[in-house]
Protein backbone atom coordinates (compact mmCIF):
# COMPACT_ATOMS: atom_id res chain seq x y z
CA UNK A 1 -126.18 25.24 -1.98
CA UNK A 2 -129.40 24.67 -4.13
CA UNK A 3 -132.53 25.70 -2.80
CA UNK A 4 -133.62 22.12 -2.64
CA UNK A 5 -130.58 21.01 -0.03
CA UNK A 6 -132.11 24.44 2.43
CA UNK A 7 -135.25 23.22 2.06
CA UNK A 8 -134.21 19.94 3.14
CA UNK A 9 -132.30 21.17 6.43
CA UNK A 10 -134.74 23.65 7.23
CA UNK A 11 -135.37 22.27 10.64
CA UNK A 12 -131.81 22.55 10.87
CA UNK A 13 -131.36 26.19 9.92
CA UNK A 14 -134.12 27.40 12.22
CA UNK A 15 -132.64 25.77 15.38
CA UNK A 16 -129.19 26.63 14.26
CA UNK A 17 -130.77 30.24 14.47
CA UNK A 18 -132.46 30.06 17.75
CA UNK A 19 -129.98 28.78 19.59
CA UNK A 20 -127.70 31.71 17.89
CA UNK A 21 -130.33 34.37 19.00
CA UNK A 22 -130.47 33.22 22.83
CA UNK A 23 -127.00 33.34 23.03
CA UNK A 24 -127.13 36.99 21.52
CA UNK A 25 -130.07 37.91 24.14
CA UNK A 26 -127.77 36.24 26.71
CA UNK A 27 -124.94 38.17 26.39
CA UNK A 28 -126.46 41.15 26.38
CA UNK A 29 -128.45 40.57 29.70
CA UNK A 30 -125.27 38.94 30.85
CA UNK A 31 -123.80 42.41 30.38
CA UNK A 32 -126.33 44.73 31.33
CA UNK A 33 -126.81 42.74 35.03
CA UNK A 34 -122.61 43.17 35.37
CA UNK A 35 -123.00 46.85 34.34
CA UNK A 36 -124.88 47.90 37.26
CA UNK A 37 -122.86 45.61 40.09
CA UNK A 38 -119.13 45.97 41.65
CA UNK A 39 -117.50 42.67 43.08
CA UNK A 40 -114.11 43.19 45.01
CA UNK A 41 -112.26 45.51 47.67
CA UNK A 42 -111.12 48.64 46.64
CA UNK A 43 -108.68 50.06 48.56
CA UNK A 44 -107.57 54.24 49.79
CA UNK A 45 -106.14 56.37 52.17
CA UNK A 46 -107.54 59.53 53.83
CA UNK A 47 -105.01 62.46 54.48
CA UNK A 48 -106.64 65.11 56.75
CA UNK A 49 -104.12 67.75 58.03
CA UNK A 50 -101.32 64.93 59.70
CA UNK A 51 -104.17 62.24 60.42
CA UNK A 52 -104.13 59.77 57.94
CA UNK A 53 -106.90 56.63 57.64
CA UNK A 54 -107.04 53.93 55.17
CA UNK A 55 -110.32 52.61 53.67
CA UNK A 56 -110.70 49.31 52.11
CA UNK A 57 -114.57 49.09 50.85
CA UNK A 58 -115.82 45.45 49.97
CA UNK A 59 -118.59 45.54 47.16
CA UNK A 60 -120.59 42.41 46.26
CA UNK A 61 -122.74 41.63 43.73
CA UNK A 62 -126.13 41.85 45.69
CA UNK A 63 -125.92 45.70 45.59
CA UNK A 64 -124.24 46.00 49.34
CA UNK A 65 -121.09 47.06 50.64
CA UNK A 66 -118.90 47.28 53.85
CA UNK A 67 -116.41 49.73 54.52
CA UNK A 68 -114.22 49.43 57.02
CA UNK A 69 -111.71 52.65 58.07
CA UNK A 70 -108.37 51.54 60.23
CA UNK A 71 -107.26 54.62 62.03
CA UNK A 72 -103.17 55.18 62.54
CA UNK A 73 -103.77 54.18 66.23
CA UNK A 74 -105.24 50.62 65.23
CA UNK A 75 -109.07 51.76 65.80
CA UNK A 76 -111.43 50.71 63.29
CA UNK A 77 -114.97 51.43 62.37
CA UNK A 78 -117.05 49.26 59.69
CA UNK A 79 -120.23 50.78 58.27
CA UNK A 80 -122.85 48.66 55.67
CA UNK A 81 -125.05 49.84 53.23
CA UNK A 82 -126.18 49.28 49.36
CA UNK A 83 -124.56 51.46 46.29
CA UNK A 84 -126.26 52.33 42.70
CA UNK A 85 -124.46 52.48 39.38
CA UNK A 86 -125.27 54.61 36.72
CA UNK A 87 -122.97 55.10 33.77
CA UNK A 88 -119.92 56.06 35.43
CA UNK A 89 -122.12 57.36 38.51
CA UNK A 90 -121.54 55.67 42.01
CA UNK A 91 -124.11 55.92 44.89
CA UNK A 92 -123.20 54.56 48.51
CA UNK A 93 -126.44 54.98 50.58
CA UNK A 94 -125.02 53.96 54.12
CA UNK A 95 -127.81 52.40 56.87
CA UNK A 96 -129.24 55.12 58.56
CA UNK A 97 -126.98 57.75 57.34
CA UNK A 98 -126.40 60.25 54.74
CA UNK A 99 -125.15 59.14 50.69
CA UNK A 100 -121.90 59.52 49.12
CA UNK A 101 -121.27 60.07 45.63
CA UNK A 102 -118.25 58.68 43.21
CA UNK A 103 -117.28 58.05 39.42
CA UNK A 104 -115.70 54.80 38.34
CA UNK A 105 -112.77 55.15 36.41
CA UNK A 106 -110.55 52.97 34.80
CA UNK A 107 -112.83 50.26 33.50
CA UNK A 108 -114.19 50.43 37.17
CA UNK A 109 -110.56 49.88 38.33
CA UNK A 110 -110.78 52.74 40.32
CA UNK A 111 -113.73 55.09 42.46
CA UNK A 112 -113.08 58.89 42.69
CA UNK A 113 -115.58 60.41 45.14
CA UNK A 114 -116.99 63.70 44.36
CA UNK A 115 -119.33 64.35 46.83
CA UNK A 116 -121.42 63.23 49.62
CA UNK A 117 -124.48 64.61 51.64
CA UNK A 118 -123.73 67.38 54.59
CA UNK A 119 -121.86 64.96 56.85
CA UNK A 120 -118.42 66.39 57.72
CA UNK A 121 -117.24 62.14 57.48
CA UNK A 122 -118.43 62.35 54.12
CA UNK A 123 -116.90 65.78 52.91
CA UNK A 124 -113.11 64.23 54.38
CA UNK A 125 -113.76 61.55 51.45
CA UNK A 126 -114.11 64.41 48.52
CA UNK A 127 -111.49 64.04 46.11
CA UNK A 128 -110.61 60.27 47.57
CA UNK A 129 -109.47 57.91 44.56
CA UNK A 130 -109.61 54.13 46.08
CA UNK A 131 -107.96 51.44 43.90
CA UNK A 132 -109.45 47.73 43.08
CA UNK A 133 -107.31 45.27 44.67
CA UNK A 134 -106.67 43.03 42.41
């Protein structure tokens, strides 16, 4: 190409090039909003001595979650509450209660937690691992 054929398509070239750039910016906020959000159930069981509970944890993409814990007896209990990302760093702040900490693993496949405030509920889940089902 001569510089008299750019010249000619320079209108061209320039929108060519915006519309390249949003899709760039795009992406990348596209990216960053999905870095700090979960969407899915994760599922895990609690072993305690010979009591065991599963978990299954629903995340959504507003920021909130519900857990709900099934007891070997049938009983269940659901609590609700928001969770932060940061990095690999999960925080559950549950309504009216104490937080518990995680890390994702796994290309957030999986949620390890680590430690939560002085509730003995939360110290049972230390060393947890749920699983995303899939």
């Amino acid at each position: 190409m001569d510089y008299e054929n750019l010249k000619k398509h320079k209108k061209s070239w320039i929108t060519g090039g915006l519309i390249l750039l949003i899709a760039i910016v795009s992406l990348f906020a596209w990216n960053n909003y999905n870095a700090h959000r979960l969407n899915g159930s994760y599922k895990g069981t609690i072993t305690f001595l010979f009591w065991k509970e599963k978990v299954d944890m629903k995340f959504s993409r507003d920021k909130t979650f519900t857990s709900t814990t099934t007891l070997e007896d049938g009983r269940k209990s659901k609590e609700r509450g928001t969770y932060e990302i940061s990095g690999d760093k999960l925080t559950l702040n549950f309504k009216g209660k104490d937080s518990l900490y995680g890390k994702l693993e796994d290309n957030r496949k999986k949620i390890t937690f680590t430690s939560g405030d002085e509730k003995a509920e939360n110290l049972l889940l230390k060393g947890v691992t749920l699983k995303k089902d899939d």
